[in-house]
N, C-alpha and C. Protein backbone atom coordinates (compact mmCIF):
# COMPACT_ATOMS: atom_id res chain seq x y z
N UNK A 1 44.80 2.45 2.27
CA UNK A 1 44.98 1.43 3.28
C UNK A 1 46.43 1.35 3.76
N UNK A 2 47.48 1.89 2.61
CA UNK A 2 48.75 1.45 3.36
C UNK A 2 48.73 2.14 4.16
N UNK A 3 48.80 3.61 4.12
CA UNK A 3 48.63 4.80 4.96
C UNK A 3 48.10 4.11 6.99
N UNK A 4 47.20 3.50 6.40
CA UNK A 4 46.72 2.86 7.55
C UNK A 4 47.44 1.72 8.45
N UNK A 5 48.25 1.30 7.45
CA UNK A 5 49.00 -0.11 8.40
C UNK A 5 50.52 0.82 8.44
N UNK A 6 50.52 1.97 7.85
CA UNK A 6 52.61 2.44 8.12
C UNK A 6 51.76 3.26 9.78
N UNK A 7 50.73 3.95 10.02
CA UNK A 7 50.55 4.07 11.30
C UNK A 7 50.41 2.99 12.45
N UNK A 8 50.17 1.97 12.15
CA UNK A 8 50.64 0.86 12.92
C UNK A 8 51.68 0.46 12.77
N UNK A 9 52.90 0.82 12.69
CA UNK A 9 54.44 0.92 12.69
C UNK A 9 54.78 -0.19 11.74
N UNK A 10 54.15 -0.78 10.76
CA UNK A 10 54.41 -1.92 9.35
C UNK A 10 55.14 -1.35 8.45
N UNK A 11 56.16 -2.04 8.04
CA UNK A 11 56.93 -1.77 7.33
C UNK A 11 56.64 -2.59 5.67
N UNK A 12 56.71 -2.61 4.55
CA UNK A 12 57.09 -3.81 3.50
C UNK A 12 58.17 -3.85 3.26
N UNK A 13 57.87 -5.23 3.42
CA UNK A 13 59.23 -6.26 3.17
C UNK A 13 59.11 -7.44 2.20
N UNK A 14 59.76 -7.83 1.26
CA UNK A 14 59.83 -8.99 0.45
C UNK A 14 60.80 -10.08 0.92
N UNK A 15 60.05 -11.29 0.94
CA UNK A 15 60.80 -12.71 1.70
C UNK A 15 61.30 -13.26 0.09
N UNK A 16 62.08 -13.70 0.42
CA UNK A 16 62.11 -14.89 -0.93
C UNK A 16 62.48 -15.95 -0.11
N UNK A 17 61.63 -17.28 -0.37
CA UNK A 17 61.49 -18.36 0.79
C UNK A 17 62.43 -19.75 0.08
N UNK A 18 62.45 -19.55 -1.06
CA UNK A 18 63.45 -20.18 -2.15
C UNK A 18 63.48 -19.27 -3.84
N UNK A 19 64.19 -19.93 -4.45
CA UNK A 19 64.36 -19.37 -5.48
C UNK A 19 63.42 -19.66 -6.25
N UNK A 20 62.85 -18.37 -7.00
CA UNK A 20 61.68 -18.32 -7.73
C UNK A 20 60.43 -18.33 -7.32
N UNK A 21 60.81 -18.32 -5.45
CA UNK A 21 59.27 -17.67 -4.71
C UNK A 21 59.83 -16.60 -3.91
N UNK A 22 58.57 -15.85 -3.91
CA UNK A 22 58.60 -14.42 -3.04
C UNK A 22 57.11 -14.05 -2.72
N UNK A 23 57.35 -13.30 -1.65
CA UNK A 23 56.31 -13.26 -0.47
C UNK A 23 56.99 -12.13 0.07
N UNK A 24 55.44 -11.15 -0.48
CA UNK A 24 55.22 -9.57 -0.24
C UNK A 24 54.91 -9.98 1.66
N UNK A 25 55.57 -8.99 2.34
CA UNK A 25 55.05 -8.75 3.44
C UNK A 25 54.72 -7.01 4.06
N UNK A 26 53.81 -6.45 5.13
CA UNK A 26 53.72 -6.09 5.79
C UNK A 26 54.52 -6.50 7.43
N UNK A 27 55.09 -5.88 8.42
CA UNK A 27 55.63 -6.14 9.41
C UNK A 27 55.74 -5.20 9.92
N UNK A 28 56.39 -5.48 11.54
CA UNK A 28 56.93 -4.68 11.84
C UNK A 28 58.21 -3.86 11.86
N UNK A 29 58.30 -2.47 12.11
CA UNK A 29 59.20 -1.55 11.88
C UNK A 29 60.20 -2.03 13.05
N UNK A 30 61.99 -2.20 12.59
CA UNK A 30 62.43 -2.85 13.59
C UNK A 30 62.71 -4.10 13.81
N UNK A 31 62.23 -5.19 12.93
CA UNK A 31 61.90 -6.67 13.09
C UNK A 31 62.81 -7.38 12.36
N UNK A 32 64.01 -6.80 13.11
CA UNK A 32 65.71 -7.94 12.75
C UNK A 32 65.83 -9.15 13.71
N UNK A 33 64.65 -9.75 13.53
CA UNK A 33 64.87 -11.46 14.40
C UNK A 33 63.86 -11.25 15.15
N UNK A 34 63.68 -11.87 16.59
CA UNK A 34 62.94 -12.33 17.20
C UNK A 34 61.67 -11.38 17.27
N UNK A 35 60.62 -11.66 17.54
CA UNK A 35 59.58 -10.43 17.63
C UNK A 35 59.43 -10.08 18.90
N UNK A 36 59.24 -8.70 18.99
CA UNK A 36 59.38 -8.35 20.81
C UNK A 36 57.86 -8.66 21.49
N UNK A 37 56.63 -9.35 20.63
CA UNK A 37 55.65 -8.90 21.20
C UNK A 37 55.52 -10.60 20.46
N UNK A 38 54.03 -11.12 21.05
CA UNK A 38 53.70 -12.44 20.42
C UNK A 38 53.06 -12.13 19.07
N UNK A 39 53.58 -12.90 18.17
CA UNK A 39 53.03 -12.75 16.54
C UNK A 39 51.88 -13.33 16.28
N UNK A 40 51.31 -12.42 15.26
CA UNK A 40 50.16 -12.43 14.66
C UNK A 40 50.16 -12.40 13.27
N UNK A 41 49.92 -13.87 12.62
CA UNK A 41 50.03 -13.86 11.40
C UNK A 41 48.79 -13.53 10.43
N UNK A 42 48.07 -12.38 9.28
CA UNK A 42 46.63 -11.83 9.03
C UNK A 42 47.05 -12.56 7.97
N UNK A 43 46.10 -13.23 7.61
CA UNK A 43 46.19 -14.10 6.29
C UNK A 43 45.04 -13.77 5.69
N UNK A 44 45.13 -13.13 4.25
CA UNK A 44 43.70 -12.69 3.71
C UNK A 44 43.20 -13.55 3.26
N UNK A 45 41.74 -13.32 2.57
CA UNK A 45 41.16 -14.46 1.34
C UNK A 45 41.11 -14.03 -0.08
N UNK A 46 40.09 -14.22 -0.72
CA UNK A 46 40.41 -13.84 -2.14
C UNK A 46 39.91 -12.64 -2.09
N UNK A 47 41.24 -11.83 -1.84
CA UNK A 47 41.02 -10.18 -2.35
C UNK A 47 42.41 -9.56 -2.61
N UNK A 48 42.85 -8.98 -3.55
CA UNK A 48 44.15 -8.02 -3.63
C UNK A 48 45.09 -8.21 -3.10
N UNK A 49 45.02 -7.81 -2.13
CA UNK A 49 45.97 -8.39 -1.14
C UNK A 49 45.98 -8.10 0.81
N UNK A 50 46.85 -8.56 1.38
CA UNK A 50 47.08 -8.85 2.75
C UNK A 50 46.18 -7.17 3.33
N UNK A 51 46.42 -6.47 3.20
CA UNK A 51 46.31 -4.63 3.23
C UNK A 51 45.60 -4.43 3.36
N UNK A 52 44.51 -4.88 2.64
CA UNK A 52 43.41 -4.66 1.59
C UNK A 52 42.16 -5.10 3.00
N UNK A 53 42.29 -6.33 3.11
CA UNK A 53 42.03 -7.28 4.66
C UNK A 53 41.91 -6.95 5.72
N UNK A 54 43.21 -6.66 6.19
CA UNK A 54 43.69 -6.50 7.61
C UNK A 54 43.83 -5.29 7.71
N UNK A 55 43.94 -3.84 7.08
CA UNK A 55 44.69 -2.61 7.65
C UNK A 55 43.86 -2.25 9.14
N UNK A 56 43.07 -2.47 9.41
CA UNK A 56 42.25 -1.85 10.27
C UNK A 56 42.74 -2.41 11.31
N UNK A 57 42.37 -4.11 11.18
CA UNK A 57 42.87 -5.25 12.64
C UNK A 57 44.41 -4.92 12.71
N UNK A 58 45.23 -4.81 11.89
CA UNK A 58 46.67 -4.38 11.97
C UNK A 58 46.65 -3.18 12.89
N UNK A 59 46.38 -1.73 12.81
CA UNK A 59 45.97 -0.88 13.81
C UNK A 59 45.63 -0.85 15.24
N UNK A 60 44.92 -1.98 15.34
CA UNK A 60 44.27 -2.02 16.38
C UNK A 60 45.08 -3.40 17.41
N UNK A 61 45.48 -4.47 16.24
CA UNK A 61 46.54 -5.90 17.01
C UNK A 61 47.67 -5.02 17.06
N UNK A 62 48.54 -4.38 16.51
CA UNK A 62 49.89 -3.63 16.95
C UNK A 62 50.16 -3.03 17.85
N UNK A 63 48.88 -2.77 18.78
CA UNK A 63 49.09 -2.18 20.21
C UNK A 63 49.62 -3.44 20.83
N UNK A 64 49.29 -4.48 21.10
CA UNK A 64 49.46 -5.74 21.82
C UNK A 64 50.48 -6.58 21.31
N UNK A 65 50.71 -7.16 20.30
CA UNK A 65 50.93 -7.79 19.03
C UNK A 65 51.92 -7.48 18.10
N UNK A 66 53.25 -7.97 17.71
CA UNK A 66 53.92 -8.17 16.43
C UNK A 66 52.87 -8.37 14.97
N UNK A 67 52.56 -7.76 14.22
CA UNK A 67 51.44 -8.18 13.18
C UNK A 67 52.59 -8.13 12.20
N UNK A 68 52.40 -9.34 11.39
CA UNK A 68 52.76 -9.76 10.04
C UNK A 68 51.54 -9.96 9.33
N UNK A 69 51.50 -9.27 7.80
CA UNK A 69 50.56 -9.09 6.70
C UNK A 69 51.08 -9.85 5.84
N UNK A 70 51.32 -11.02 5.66
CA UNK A 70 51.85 -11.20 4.07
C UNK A 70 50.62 -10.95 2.98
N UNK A 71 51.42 -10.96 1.53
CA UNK A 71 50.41 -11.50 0.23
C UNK A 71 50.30 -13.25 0.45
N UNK A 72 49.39 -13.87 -0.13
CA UNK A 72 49.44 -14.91 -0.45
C UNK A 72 49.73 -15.22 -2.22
N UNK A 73 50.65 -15.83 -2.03
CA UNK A 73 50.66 -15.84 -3.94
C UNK A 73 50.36 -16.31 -4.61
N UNK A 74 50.48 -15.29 -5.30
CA UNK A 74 49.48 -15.01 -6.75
C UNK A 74 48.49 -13.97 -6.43
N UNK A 75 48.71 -13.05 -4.92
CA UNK A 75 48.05 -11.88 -4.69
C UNK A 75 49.04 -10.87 -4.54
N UNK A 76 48.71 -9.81 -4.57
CA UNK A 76 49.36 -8.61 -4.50
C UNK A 76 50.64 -8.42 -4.71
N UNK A 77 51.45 -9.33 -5.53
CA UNK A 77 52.66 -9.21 -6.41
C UNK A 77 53.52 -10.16 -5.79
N UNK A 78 53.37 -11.07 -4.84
CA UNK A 78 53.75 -12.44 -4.16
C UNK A 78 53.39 -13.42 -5.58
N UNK A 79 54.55 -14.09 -5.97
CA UNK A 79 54.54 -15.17 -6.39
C UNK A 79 55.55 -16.03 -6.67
N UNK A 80 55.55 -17.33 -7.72
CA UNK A 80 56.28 -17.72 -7.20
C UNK A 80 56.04 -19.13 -8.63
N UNK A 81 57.75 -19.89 -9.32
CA UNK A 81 57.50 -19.99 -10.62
C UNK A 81 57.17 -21.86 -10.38
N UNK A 82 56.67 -22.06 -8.91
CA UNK A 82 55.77 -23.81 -8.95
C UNK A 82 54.99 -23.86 -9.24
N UNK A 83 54.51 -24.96 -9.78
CA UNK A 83 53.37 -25.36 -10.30
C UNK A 83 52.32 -25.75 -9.31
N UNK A 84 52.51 -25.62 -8.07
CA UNK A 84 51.56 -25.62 -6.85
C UNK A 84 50.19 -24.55 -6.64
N UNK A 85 49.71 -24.94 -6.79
CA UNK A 85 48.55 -24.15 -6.52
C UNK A 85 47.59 -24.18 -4.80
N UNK A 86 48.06 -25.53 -4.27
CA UNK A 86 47.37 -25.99 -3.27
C UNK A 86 46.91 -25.06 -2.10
N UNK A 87 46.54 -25.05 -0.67
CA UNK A 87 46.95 -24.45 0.21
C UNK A 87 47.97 -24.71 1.31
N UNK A 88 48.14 -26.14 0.98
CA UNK A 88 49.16 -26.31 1.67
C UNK A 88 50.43 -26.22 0.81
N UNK A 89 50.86 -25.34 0.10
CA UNK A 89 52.04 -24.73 -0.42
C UNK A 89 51.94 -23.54 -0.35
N UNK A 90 50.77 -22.94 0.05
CA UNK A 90 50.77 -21.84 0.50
C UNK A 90 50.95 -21.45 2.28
N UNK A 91 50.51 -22.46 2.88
CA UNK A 91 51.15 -22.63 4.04
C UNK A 91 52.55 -22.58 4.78
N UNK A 92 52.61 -23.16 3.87
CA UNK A 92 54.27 -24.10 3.62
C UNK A 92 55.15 -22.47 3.50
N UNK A 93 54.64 -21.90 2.53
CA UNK A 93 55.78 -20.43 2.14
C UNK A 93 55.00 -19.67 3.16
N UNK A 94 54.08 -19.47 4.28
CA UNK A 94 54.25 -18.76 5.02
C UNK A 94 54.69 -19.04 6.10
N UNK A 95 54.95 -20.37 6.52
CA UNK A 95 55.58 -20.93 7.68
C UNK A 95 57.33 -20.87 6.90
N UNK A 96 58.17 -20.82 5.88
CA UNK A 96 58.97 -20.49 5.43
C UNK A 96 59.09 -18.97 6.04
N UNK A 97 58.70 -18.50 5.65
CA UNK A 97 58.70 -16.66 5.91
C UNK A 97 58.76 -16.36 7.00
N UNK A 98 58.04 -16.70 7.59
CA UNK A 98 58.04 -16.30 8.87
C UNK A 98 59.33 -16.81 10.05
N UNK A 99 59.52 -17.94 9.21
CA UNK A 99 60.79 -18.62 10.37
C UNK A 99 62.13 -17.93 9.92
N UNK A 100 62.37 -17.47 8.13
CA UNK A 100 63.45 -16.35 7.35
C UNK A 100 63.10 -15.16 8.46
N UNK A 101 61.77 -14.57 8.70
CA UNK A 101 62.25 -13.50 9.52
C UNK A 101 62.16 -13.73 10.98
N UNK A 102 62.43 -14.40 11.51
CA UNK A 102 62.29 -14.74 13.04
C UNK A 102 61.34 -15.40 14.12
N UNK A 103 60.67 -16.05 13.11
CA UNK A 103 59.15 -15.78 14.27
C UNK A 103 59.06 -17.51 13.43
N UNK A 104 59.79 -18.42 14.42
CA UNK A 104 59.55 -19.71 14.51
C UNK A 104 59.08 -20.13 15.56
N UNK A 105 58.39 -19.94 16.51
CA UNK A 105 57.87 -20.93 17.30
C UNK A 105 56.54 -19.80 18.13
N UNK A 106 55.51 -20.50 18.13
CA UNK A 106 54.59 -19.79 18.91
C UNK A 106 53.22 -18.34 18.14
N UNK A 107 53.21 -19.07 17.22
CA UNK A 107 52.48 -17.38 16.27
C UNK A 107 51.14 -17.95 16.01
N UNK A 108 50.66 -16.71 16.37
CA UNK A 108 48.98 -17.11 15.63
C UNK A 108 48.41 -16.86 14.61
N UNK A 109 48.13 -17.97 14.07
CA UNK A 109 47.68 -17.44 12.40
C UNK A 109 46.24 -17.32 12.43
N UNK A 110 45.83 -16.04 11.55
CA UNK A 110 44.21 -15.74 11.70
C UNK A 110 44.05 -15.35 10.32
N UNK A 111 43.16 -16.07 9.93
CA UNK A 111 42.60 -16.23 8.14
C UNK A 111 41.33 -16.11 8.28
N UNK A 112 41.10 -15.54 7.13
CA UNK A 112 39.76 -14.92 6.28
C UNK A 112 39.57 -15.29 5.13
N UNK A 113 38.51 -16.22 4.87
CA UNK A 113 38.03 -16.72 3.94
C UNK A 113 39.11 -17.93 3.83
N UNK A 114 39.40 -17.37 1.99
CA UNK A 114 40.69 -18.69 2.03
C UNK A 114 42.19 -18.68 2.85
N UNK A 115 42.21 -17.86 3.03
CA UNK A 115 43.50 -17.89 4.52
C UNK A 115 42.85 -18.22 5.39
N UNK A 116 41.49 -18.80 5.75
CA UNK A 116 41.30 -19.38 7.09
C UNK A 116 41.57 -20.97 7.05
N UNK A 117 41.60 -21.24 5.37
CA UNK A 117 42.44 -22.46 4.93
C UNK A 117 43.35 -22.67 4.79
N UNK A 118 44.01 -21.58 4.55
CA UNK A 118 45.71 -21.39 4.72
C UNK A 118 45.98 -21.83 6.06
N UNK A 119 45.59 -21.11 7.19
CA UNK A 119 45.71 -20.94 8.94
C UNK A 119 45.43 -21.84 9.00
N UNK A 120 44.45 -23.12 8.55
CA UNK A 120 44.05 -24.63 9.50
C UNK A 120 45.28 -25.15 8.76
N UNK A 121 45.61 -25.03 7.81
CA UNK A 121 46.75 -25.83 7.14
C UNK A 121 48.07 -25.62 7.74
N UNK A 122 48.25 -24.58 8.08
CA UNK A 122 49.23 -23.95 8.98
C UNK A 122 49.46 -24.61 10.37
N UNK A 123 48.25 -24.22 11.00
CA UNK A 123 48.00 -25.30 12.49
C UNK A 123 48.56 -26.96 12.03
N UNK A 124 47.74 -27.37 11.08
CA UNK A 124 47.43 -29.15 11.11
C UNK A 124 49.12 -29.46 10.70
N UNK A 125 49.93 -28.45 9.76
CA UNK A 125 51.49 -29.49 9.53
C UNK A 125 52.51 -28.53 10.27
N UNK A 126 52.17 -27.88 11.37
CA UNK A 126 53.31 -26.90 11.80
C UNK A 126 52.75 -26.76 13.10
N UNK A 127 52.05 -27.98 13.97
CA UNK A 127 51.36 -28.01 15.47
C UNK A 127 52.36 -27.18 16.66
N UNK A 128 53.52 -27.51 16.34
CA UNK A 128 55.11 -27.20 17.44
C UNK A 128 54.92 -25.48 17.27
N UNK A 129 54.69 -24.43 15.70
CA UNK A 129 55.05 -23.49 15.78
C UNK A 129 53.58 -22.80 16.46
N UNK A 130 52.71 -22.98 16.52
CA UNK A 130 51.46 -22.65 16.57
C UNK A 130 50.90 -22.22 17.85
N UNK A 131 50.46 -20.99 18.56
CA UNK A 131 50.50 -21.08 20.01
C UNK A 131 48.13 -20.99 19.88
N UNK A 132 47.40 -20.67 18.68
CA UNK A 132 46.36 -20.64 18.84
C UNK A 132 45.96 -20.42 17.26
N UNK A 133 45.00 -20.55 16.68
CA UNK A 133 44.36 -20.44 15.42
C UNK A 133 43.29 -19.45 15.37
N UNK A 134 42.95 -18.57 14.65
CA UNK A 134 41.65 -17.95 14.65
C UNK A 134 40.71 -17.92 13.02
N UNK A 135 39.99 -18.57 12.48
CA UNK A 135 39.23 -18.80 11.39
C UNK A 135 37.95 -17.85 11.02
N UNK A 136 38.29 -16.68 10.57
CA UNK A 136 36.78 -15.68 10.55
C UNK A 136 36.35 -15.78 9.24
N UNK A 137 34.83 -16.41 8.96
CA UNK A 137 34.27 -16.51 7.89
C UNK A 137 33.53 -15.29 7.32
């Protein structure tokens, strides 16, 4: 699968959003600040990780699209030493991340399964950064 998202020009990258959290990403190749294209945030559900999910839609949104893959943590080597488990602390560190690498205002977050709970959580406390939501069950 990685094979599949480094042909959609994704790079990995590790955020650390505070100390003692970190957040595996996928991105784009190139992506020192602003994104040249409107962002697309793939938020997986309970599986492995971000990659695992999205490599395919990553392929195919990177023609159009800035695509960001994160892990969600406690997946695919994203984690992080709070005692939070919620989704809205998982929200929270991807709206962190994303604003560490550039992409504060205007991104669409699209979740699967439990990242489609991540993404409404995302929308409902971060309305200003949010330009549309997409929820695929």
């Amino acid at each position: 699968m990685c094979i599949i998202v480094k042909s959609a020009g994704l790079v990995p990258h590790t955020v650390e959003t505070e100390p003692g959290t970190k957040v595996n990403f996928w991105l784009p190749k190139n992506s020192g600040g602003k994104p040249a294209k409107p962002a697309v945030l793939l938020i997986h559900g309970f599986a492995g990780d971000g990659v695992m999910t999205s490599a395919f839609q990553a392929r195919s949104l990177s023609k159009r699209y800035s695509v960001y893959i994160p892990d969600l943590l406690f997946f695919g080597g994203s984690y992080t030493d709070k005692p939070d488990r919620s989704p809205e602390f998982q929200a929270e560190c991807m709206v962190k991340a994303m604003s560490i690498l550039g992409v504060d205002k205007f991104f669409v977050p699209v979740g699967f399964s439990y990242g489609g709970v991540v993404a409404s959580k995302i929308a409902e406390l971060y309305r200003n950064m949010v330009k549309a939501l997409v929820v695929i069950e």
